[in-house]
Protein backbone atom coordinates (compact mmCIF):
# COMPACT_ATOMS: atom_id res chain seq x y z
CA UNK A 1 29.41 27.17 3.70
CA UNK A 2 28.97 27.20 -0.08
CA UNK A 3 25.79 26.21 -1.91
CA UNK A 4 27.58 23.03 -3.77
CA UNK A 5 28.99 21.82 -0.34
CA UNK A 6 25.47 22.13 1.79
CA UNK A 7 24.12 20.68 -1.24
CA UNK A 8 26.30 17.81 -1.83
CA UNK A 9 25.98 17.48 2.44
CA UNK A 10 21.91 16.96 1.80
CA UNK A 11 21.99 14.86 -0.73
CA UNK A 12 24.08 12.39 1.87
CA UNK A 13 21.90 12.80 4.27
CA UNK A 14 18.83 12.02 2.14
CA UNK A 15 20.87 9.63 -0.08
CA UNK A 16 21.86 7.70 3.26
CA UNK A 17 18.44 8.43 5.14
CA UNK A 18 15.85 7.08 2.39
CA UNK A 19 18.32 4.09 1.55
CA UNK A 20 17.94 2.81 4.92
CA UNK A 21 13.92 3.81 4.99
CA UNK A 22 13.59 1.94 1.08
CA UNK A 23 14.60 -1.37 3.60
CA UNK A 24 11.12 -1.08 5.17
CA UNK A 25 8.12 -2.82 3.68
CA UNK A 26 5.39 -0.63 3.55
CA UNK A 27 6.91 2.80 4.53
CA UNK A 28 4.82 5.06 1.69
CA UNK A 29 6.73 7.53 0.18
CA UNK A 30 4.39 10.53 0.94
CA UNK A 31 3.97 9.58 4.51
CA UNK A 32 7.79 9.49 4.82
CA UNK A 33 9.34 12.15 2.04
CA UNK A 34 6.70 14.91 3.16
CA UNK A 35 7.99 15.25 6.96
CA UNK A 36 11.42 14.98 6.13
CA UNK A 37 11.19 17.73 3.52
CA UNK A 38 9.77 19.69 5.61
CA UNK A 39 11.70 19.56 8.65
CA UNK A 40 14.62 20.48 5.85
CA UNK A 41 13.28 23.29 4.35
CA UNK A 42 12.05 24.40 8.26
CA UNK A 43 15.69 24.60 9.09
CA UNK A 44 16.12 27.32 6.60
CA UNK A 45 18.28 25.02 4.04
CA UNK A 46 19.10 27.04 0.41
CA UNK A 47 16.50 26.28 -2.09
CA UNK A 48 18.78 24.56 -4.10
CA UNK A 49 20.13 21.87 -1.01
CA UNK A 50 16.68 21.73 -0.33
CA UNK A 51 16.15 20.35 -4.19
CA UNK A 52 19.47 18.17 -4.11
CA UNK A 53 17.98 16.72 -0.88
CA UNK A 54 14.72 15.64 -2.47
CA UNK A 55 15.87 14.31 -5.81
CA UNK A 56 18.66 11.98 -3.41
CA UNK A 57 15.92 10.65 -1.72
CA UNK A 58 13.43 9.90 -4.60
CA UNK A 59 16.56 8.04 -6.05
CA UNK A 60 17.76 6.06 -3.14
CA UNK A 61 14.01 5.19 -1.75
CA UNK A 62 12.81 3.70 -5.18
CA UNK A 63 16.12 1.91 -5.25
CA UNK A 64 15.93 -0.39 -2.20
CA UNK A 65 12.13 -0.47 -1.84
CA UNK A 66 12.72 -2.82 -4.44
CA UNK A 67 14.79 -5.43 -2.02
CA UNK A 68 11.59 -6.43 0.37
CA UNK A 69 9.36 -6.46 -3.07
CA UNK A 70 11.80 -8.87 -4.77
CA UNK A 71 13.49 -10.54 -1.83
CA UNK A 72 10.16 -10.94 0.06
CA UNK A 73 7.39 -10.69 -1.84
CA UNK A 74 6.33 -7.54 0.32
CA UNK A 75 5.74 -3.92 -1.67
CA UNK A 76 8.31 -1.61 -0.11
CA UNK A 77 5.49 1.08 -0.79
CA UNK A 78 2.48 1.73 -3.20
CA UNK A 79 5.06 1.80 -6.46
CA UNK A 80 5.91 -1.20 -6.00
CA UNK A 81 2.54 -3.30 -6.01
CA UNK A 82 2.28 -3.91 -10.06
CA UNK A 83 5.73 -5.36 -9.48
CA UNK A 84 4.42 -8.31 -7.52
CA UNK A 85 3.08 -11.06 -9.65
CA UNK A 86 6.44 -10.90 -11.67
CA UNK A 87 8.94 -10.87 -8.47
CA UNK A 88 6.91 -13.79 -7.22
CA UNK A 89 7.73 -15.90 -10.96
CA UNK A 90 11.11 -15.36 -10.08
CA UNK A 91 11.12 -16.20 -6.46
CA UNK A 92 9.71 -19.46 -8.02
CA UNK A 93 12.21 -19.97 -9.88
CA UNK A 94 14.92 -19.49 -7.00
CA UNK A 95 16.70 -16.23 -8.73
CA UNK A 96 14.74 -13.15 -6.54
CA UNK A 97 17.98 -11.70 -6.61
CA UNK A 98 18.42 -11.98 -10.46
CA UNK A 99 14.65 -9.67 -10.23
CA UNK A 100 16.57 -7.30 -7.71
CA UNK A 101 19.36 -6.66 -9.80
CA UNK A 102 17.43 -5.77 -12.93
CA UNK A 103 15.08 -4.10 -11.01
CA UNK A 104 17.26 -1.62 -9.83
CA UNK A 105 19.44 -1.33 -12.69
CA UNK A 106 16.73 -0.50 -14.52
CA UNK A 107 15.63 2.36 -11.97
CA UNK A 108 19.24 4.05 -12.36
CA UNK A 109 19.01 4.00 -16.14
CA UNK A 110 15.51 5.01 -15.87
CA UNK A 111 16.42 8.11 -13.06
CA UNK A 112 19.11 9.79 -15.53
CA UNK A 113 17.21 9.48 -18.47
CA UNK A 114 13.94 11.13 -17.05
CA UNK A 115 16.09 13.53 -15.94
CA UNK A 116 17.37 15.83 -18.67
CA UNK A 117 13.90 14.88 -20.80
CA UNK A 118 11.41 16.17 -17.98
CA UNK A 119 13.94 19.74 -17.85
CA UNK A 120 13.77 20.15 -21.52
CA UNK A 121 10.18 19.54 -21.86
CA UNK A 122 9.57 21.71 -18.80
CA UNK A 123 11.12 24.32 -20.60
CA UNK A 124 8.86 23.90 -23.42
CA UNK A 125 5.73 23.99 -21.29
CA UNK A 126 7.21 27.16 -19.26
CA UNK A 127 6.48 29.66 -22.19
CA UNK A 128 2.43 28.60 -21.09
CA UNK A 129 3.44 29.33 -17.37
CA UNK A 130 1.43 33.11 -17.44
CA UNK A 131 -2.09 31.42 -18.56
CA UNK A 132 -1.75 28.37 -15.87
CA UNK A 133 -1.10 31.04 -13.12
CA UNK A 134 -4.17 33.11 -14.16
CA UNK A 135 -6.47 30.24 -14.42
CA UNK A 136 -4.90 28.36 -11.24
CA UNK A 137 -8.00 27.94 -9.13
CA UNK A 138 -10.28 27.11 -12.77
CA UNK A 139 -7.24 24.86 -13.67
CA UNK A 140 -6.93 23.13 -9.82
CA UNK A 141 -10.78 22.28 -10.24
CA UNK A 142 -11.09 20.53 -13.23
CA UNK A 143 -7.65 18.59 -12.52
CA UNK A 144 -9.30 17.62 -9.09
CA UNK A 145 -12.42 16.22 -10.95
CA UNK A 146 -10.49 14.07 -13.45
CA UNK A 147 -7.72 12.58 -10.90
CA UNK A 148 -10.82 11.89 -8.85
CA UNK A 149 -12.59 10.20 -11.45
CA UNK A 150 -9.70 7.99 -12.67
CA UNK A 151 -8.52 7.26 -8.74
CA UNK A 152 -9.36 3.95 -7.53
CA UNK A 153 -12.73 5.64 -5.17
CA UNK A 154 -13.81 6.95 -8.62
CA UNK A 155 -17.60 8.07 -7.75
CA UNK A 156 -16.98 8.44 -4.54
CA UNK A 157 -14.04 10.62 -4.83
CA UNK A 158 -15.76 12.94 -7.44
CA UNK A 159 -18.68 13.19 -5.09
CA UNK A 160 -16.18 13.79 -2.16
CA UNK A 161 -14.43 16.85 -3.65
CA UNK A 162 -16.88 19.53 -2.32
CA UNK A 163 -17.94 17.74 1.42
CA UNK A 164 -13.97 17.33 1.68
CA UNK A 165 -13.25 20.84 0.25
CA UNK A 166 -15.80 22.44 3.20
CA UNK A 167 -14.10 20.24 5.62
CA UNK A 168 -11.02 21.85 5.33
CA UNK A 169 -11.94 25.07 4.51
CA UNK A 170 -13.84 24.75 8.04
CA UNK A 171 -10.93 23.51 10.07
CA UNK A 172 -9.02 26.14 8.74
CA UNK A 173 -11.68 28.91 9.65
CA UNK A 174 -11.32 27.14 12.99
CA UNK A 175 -7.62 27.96 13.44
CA UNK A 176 -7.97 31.09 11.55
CA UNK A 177 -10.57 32.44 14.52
CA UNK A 178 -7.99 30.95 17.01
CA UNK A 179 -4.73 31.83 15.48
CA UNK A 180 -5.13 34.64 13.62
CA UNK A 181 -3.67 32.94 10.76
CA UNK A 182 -4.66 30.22 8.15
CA UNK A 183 -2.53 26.35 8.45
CA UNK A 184 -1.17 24.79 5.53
CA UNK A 185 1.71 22.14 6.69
CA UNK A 186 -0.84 20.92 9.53
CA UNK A 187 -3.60 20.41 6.18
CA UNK A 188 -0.08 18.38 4.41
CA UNK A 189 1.06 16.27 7.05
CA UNK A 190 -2.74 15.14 7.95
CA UNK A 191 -3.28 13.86 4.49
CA UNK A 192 0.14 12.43 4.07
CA UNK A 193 0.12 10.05 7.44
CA UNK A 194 -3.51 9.31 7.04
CA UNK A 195 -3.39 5.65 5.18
CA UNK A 196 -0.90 4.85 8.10
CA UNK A 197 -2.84 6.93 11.03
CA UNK A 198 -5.58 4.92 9.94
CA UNK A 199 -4.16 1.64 10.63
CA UNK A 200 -3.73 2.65 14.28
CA UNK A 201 -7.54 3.80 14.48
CA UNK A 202 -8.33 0.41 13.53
CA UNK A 203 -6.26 -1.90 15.56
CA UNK A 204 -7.89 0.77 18.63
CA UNK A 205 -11.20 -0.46 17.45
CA UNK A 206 -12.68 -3.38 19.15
CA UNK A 207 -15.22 -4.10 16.36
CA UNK A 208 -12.81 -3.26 13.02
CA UNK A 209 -9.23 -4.85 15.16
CA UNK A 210 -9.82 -8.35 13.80
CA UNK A 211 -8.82 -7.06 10.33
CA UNK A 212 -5.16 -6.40 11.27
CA UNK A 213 -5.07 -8.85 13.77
CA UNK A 214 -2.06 -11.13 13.12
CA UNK A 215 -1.78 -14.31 15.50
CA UNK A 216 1.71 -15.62 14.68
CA UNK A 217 4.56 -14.50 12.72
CA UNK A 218 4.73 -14.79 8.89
CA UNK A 219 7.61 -16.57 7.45
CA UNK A 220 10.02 -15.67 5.10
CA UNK A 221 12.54 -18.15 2.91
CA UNK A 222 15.31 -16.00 1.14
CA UNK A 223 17.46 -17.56 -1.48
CA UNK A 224 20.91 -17.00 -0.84
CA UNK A 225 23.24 -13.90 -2.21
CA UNK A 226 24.95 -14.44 -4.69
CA UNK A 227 27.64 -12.10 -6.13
CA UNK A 228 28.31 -11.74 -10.17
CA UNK A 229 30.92 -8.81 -10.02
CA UNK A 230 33.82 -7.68 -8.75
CA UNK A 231 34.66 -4.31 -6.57
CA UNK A 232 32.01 -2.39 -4.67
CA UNK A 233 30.46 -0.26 -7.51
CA UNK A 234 28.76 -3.00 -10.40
CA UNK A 235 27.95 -1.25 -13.68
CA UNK A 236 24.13 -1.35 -14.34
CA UNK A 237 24.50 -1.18 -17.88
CA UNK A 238 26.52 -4.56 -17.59
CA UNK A 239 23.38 -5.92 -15.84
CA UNK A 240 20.57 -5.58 -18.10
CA UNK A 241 20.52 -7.02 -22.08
CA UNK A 242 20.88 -4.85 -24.60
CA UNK A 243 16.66 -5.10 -25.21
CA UNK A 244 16.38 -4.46 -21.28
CA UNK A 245 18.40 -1.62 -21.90
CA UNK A 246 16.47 0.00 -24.98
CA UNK A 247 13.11 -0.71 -23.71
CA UNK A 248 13.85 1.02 -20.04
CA UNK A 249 14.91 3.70 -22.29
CA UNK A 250 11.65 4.26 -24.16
CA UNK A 251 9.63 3.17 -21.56
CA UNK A 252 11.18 6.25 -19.57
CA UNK A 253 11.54 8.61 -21.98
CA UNK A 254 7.64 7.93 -22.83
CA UNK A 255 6.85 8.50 -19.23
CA UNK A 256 8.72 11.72 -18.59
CA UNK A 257 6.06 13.21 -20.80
CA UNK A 258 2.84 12.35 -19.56
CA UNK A 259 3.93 13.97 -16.10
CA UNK A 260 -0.33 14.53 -15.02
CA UNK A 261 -1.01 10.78 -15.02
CA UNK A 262 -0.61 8.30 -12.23
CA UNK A 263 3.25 7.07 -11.39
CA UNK A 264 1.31 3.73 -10.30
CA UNK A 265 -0.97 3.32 -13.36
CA UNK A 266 1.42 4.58 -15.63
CA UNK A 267 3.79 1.80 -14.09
CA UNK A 268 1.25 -0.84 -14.26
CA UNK A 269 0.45 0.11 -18.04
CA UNK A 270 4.38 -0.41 -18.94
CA UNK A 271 4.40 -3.51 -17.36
CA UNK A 272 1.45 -4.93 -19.97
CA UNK A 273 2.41 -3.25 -22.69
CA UNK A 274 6.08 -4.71 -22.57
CA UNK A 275 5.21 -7.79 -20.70
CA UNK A 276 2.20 -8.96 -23.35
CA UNK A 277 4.85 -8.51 -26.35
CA UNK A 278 7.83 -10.60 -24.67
CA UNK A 279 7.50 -14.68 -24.77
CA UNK A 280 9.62 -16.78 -22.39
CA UNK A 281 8.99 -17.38 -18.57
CA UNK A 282 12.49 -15.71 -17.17
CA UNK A 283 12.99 -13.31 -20.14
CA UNK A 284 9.45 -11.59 -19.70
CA UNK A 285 9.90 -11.19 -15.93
CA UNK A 286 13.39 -10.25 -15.71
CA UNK A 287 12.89 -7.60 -18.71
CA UNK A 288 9.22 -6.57 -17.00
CA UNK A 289 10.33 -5.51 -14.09
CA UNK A 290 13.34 -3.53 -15.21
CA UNK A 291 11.35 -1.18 -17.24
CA UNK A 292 8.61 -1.36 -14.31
CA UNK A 293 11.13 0.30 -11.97
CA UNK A 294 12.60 2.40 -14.33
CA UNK A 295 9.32 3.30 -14.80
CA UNK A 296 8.95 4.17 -11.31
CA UNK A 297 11.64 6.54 -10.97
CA UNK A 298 11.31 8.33 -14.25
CA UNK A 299 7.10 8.90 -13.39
CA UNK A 300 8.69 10.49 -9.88
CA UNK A 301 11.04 12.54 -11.19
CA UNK A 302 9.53 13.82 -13.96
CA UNK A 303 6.14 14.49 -12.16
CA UNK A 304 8.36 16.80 -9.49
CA UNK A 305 10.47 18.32 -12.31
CA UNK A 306 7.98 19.66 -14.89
CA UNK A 307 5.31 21.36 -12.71
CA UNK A 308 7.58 22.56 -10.28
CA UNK A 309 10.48 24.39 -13.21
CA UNK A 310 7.48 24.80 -15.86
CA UNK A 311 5.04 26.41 -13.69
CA UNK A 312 5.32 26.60 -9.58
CA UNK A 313 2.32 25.05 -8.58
CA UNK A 314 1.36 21.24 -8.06
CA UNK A 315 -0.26 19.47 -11.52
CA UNK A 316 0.38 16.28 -11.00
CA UNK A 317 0.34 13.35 -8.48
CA UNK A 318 3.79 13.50 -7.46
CA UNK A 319 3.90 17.22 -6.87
CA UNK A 320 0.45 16.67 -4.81
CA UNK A 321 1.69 14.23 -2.78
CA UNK A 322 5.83 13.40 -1.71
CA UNK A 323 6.72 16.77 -3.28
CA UNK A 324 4.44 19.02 -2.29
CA UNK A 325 6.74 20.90 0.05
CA UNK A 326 8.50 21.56 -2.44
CA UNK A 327 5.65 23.42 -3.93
CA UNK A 328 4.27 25.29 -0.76
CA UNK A 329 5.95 25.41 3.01
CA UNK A 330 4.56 28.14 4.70
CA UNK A 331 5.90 30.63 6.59
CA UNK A 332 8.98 29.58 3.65
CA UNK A 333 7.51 28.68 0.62
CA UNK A 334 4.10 28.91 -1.34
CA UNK A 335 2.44 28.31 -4.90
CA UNK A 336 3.20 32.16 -5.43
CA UNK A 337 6.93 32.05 -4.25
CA UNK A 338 8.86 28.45 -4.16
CA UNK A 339 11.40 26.71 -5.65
CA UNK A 340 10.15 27.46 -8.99
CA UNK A 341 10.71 31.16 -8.36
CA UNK A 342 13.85 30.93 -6.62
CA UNK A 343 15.59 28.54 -9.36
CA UNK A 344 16.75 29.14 -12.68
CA UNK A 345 17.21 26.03 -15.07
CA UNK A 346 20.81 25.51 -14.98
CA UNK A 347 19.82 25.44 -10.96
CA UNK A 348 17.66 22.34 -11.32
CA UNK A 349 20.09 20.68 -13.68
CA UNK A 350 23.45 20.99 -11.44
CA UNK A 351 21.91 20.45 -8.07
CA UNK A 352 19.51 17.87 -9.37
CA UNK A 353 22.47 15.87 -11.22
CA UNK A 354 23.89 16.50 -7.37
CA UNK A 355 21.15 14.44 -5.85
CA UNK A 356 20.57 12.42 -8.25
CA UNK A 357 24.21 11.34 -8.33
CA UNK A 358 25.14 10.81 -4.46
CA UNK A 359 21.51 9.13 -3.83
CA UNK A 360 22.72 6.67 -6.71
CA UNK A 361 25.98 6.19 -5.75
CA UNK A 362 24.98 5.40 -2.17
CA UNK A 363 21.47 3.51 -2.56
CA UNK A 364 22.71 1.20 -5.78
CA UNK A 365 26.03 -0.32 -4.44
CA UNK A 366 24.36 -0.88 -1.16
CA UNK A 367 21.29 -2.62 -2.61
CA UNK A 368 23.81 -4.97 -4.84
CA UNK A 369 26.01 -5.59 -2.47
CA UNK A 370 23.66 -5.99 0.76
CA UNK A 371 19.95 -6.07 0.14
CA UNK A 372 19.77 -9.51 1.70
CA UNK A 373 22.08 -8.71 4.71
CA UNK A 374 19.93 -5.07 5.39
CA UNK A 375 16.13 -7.26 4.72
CA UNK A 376 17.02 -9.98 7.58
CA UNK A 377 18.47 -7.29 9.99
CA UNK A 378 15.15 -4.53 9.70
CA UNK A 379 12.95 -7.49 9.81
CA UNK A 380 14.61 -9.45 12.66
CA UNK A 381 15.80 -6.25 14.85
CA UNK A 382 13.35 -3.40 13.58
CA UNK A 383 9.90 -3.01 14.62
CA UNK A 384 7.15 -1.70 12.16
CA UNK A 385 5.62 0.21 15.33
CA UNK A 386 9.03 1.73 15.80
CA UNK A 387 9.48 3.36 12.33
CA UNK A 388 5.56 4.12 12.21
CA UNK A 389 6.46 6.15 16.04
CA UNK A 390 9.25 7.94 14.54
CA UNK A 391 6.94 9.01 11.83
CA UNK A 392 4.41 10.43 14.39
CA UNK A 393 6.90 12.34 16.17
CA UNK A 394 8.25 13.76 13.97
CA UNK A 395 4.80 15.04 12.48
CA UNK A 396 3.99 16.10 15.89
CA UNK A 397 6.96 18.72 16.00
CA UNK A 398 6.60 20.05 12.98
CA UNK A 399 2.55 20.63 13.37
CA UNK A 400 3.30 22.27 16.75
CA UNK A 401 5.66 24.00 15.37
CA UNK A 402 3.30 25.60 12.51
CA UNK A 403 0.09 25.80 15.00
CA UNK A 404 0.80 24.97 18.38
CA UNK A 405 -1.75 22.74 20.31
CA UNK A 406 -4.22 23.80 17.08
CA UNK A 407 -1.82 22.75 14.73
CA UNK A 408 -1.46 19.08 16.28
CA UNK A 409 -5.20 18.69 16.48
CA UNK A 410 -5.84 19.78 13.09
CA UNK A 411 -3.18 17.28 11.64
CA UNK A 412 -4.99 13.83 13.52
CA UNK A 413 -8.26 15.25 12.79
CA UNK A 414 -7.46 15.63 8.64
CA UNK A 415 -5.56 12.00 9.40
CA UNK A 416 -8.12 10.78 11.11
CA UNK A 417 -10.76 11.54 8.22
CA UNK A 418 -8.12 11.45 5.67
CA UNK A 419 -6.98 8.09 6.48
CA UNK A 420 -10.50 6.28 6.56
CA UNK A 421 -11.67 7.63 3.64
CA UNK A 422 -8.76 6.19 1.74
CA UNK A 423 -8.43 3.19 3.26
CA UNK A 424 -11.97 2.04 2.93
CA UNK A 425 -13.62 4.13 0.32
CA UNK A 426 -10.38 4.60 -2.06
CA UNK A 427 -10.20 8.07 -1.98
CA UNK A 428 -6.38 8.53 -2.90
CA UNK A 429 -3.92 11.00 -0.68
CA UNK A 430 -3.30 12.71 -4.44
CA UNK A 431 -6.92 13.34 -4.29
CA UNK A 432 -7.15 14.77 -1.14
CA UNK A 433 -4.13 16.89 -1.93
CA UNK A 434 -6.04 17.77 -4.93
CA UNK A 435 -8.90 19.03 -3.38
CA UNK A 436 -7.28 20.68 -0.82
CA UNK A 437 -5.49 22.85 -3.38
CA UNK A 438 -9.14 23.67 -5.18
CA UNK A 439 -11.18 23.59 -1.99
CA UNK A 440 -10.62 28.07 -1.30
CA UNK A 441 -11.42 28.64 -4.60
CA UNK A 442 -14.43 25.90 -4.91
CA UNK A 443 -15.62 27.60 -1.49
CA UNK A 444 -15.16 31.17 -2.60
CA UNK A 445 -16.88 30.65 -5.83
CA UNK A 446 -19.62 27.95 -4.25
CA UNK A 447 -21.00 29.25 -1.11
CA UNK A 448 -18.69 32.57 -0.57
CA UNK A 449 -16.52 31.39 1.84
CA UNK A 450 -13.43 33.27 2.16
CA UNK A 451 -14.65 35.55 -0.75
């Protein structure tokens, strides 16, 4: 089978696949994207499907996560919580499907922009690939202190970095001495399913249970759909104003460039900067929260793009957290030989325009067309505990896959610790990736370990 066809086939699959997942309220994008990736690149998928695959489910997820956040008032994941105060204006006003509409217009206009601005400047930064590589474990260090500092644990990240650094540097001495071989996707998967793993520890505990205890149902009122177009595929360009339109553009061009900072923050500091200059209830909202989730996709695909064509190894949230596969797979990939190694630029252009093109063309249609129909079924007829089992079992094979019995209790154990620390001290998944990428060479250079 060619390369275009298995790539075009992947980018269905994730195109379809992370539509449907967007649906869910609350189903995180690292706990989700990082299994799926790599069960893909496990089965030995081209480089360049594997890519297609990715960017079609960046696309498609940030699309309808937005139909829960504007229909519902729920965040479909962590993106989507600066979005909230201005979905609920517009729920008050009766139009949450005015706030879907421009919210994922915005996100398409915001995707293809992002796109061919983060590949240019990634080809600017590439000629500065040689010092990043020499310097990786200097560079990993410092980047871990400041994206600790400026998480929301702050302190208590920065203090974390070297307890959290000798944790895992001693679980993986564990499995070394019992496998003969170091774990890395056991180390990912632990960190990724943590917040949610967390959440399980909880309700098991009789003293902490009472906080996600829920005695009845919540209720939901929807306003009902209606339809502005005509044919199946509406023309996002023909949804937004021409200001709406110029100021998603900025807003995403700016943040294709600052690819080391937040997606969340960077979304939340959009949202003031154009919300604080716009007067008029519906015209501040609706205009907010299309550059919001333009914002959104352009911080996603921009923070996968740059670090992973400019240099091969993971320097910035994104590429520590949903993409990190991407960046280092083991037995397939690693920071020394991945995508960025196996790709030339023209690669990431045509199979990214692939995936970024299907997931589109599946995920926007289907959000315009259905989002109400698709919220009432998944809440009505689809459990959370389902989806957060499917999650788990999935996690399961691949960590037994990787370690065996080792590999399983290595994953839980990072989740278990993982997950508490950011759920009630705020230290950040991105952080944790962080310092797992610095903790061998904080170790090595600290105490000796591993020297």
């Amino acid at each position: 089978m060619s390369l275009i066809l298995t790539s075009i086939l992947l980018a269905i699959v994730g195109g379809v696949l992370f539509s449907l997942i967007g649906f869910v309220s609350g189903s995180d994008e690292t706990a989700t994207m990082v299994p799926f990736t790599l069960l893909v690149i496990l089965l030995d998928a081209p480089p360049v499907a594997v890519f297609s695959f990715f960017m079609a489910a960046v696309i498609s997820k940030h699309l309808t996560h937005a139909a829960p956040t504007a229909l519902l008032g729920i965040p479909g994941d962590t993106m989507m919580v600066p979005l909230l105060d201005y979905t609920e204006n517009l729920r008050k006003l009766g139009v949450p499907h005015i706030a879907l509409r421009k919210m994922i217009s915005g996100g398409v206009i915001g995707a293809f922009i992002a796109f061919p601005v983060s590949l240019l400047f990634a080809q600017f930064l590439g000629q500065f690939a040689d010092f990043f590589k020499t310097y990786t474990g200097v560079i990993f260090a410092v980047a871990t202190s400041i994206i600790a500092y400026f998480s929301k644990g702050k302190w208590v990240s920065v203090f974390l970095i070297i307890p959290f650094g000798l944790f895992i540097q001693g679980l993986n001495g564990v499995a070394m001495s019992v496998l003969h071989k170091g774990l890395a996707i056991s180390f990912f998967l632990g960190i990724a399913i943590g917040p949610m793993f967390s959440d399980i520890l909880i309700a098991l505990s009789k003293s902490a249970r009472k906080s996600v205890v829920r005695n009845e149902p919540k209720d939901y009122h929807l306003a009902p759909e209606i339809k502005s177009w005509t044919g199946y595929f509406p023309n996002p360009l023909k949804i937004l104003t021409g200001l709406q339109k110029g100021l998603v553009a900025i807003a995403s061009f700016i943040t294709s460039l600052t690819f080391t900072f937040s997606p969340t923050g960077m979304t939340a500091l959009m949202g003031e900067l154009i919300g604080s200059r716009l007067k008029g209830f519906y015209k501040k909202s609706t205009t907010t929260l299309s550059v919001m989730n333009g914002v959104t996709e352009s911080t996603y695909i921009a923070e996968t793009i740059i670090p992973l064509a400019a240099f091969g190894i993971p320097l910035s949230p994104m590429a520590l957290g949903p993409a990190s596969p991407l960046f280092n797979a083991p037995p397939v990939f690693s920071t020394k030989h991945n995508l960025h190694h196996l790709m030339s630029y023209w690669d990431f252009f045509i199979y990214g325009a692939i995936g970024l093109i299907i997931g589109a063309l599946i995920a926007y249609p289907l959000v315009m067309n259905y989002a109400r129909k698709a919220t009432v079924f998944i809440l009505k007829h689809i459990s959370q505990e389902a989806i957060i089992g499917m999650f788990v079992a999935i996690v399961c094979v691949i960590a037994f896959y990787e370690g065996g019995l080792v590999g399983l209790f290595v994953t839980f154990t990072v989740a278990s610790v993982g997950g508490l620390l950011n759920r009630i001290l705020g230290v950040s998944s991105g952080v944790q990736f962080m310092i797992y990428y610095s903790s061998s060479w904080l170790m090595a250079t600290l105490i000796g370990l591993g020297a």
